[in-house]
Protein backbone atom coordinates (compact mmCIF):
# COMPACT_ATOMS: atom_id res chain seq x y z
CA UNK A 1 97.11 87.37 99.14
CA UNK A 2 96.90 88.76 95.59
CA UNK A 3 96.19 92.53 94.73
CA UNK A 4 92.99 92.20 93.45
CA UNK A 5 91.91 90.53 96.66
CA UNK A 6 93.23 93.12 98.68
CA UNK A 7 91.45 95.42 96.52
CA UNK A 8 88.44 93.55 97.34
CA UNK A 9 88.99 93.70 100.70
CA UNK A 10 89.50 97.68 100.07
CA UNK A 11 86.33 98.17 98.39
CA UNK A 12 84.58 96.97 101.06
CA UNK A 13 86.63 98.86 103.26
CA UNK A 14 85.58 102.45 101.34
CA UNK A 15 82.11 100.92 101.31
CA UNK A 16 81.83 101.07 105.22
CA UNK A 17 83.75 104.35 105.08
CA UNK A 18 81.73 106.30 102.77
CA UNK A 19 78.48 105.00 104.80
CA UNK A 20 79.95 105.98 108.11
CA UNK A 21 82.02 109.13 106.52
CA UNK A 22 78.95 110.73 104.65
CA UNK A 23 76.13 109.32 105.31
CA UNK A 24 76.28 108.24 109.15
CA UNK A 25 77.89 111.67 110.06
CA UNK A 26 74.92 114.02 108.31
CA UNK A 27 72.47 111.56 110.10
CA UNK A 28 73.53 111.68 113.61
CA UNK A 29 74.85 115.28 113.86
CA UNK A 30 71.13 115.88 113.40
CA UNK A 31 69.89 113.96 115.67
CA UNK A 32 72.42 114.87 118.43
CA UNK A 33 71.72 118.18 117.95
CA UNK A 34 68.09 117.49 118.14
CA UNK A 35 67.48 118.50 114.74
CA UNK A 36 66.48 115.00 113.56
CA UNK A 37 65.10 112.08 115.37
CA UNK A 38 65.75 108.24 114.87
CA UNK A 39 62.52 108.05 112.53
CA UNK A 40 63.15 110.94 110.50
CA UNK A 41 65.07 108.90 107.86
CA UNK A 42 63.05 106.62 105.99
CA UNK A 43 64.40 104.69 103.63
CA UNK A 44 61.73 104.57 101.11
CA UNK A 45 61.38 108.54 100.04
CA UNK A 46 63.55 111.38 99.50
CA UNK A 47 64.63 113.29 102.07
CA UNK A 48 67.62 115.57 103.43
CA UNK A 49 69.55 117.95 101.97
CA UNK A 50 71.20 117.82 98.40
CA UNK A 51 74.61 116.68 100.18
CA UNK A 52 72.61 114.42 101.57
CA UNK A 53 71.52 112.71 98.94
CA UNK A 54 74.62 112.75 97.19
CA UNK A 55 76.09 110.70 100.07
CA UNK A 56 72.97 108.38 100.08
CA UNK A 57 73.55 107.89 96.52
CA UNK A 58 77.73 107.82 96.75
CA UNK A 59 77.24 104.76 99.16
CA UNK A 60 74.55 102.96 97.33
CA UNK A 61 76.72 103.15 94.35
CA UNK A 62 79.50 101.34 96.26
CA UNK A 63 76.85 98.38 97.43
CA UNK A 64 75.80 98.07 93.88
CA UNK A 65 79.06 97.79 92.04
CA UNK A 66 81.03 95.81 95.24
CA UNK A 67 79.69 92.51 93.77
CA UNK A 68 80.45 92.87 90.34
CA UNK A 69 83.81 93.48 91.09
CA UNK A 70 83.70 90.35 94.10
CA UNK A 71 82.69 88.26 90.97
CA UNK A 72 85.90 88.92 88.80
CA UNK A 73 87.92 88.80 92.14
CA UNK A 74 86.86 85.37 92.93
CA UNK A 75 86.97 84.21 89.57
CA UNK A 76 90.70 85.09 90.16
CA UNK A 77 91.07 83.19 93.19
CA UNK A 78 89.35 80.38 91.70
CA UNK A 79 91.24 80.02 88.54
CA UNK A 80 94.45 81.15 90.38
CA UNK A 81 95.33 84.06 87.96
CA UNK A 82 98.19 86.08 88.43
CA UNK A 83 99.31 88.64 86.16
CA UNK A 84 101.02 92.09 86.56
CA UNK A 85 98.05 93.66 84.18
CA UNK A 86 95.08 92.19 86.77
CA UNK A 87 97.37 93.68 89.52
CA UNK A 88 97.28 97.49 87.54
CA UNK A 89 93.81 97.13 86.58
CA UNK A 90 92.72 95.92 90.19
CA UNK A 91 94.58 99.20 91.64
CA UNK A 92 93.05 101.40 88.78
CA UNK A 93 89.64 99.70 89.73
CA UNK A 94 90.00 101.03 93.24
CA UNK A 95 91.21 104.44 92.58
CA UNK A 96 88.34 105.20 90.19
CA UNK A 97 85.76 103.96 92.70
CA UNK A 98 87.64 106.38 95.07
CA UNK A 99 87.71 109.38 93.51
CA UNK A 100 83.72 108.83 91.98
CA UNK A 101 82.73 108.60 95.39
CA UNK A 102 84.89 111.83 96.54
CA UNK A 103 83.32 113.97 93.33
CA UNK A 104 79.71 112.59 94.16
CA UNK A 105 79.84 113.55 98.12
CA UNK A 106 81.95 116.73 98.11
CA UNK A 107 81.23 118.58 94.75
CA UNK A 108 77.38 119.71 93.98
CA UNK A 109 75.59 118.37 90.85
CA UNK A 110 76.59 119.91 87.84
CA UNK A 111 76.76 119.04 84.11
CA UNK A 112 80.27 118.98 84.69
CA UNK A 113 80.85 117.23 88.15
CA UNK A 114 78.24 114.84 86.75
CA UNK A 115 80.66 114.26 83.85
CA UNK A 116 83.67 113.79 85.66
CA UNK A 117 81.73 110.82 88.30
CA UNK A 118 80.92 109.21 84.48
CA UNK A 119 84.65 109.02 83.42
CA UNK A 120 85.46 107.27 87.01
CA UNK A 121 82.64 105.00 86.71
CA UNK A 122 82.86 104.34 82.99
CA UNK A 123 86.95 103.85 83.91
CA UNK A 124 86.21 101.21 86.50
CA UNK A 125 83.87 99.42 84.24
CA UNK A 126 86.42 98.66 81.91
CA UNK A 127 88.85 97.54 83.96
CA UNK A 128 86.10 95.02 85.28
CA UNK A 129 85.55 93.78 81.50
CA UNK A 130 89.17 93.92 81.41
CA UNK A 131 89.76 92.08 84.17
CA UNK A 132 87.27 89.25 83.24
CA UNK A 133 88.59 88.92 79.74
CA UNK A 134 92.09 88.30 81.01
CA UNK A 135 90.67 85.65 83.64
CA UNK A 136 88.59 84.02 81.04
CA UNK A 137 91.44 83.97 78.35
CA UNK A 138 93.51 82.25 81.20
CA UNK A 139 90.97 79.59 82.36
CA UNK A 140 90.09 78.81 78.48
């Protein structure tokens, strides 16, 4: 299996962790402390703590940027690409998504902390538009 499809496979991976990790641990500490109750979360207003939130938001960002990058990793199964530059890329991909989601759930919002999350994500956009400009070059 290629690097970029294990990558896949490890974006979904950090997906389900941050959800579980963040997210599912704020919920249910609350409700098994009796703090919360099952209906005390819904999904269609703001609610919970800043860190909260964040983690809401952390996860969400994973969902919406998981099939961008499934896109360019199929394309690369489908057009059978291999190149040590998709490989890098794939990994720097990864790492960026990483350590967004780490800044976004640990660190408070600052003009700063909201600056750093923009590097990683503007980082892992271009090695998406990387990553599909290689592919395409390939397949032309």
């Amino acid at each position: 299996m290629s690097i970029p499809i294990w990558v896949l496979l490890g974006f979904a991976a950090w997906t389900v962790l941050t959800l579980v990790g963040s997210v599912g641990i704020m919920r249910w500490a609350r409700i098994f402390t009796g703090r919360a109750q099952l209906t005390d979360f819904p999904a269609d207003e703001a609610h919970g703590t800043p860190a909260y939130r964040r983690a809401m938001r952390a996860h969400m960002n994973c969902v919406e940027n998981l099939p961008v990058y499934g896109a360019v990793a199929v394309a690369i199964l489908a057009t059978g690409s291999a190149a040590p530059a998709l490989d890098a890329l794939a990994l720097a991909f990864l790492g960026g998504r990483i350590a967004q989601t780490v800044v976004h759930v640990a660190l408070s919002e600052t003009n700063l902390t909201v600056m750093i999350r923009f590097v990683f994500f503007f980082a892992q956009i271009a090695c998406v538009v990387a990553m599909g400009i290689i592919v395409a070059a390939a397949a032309w």
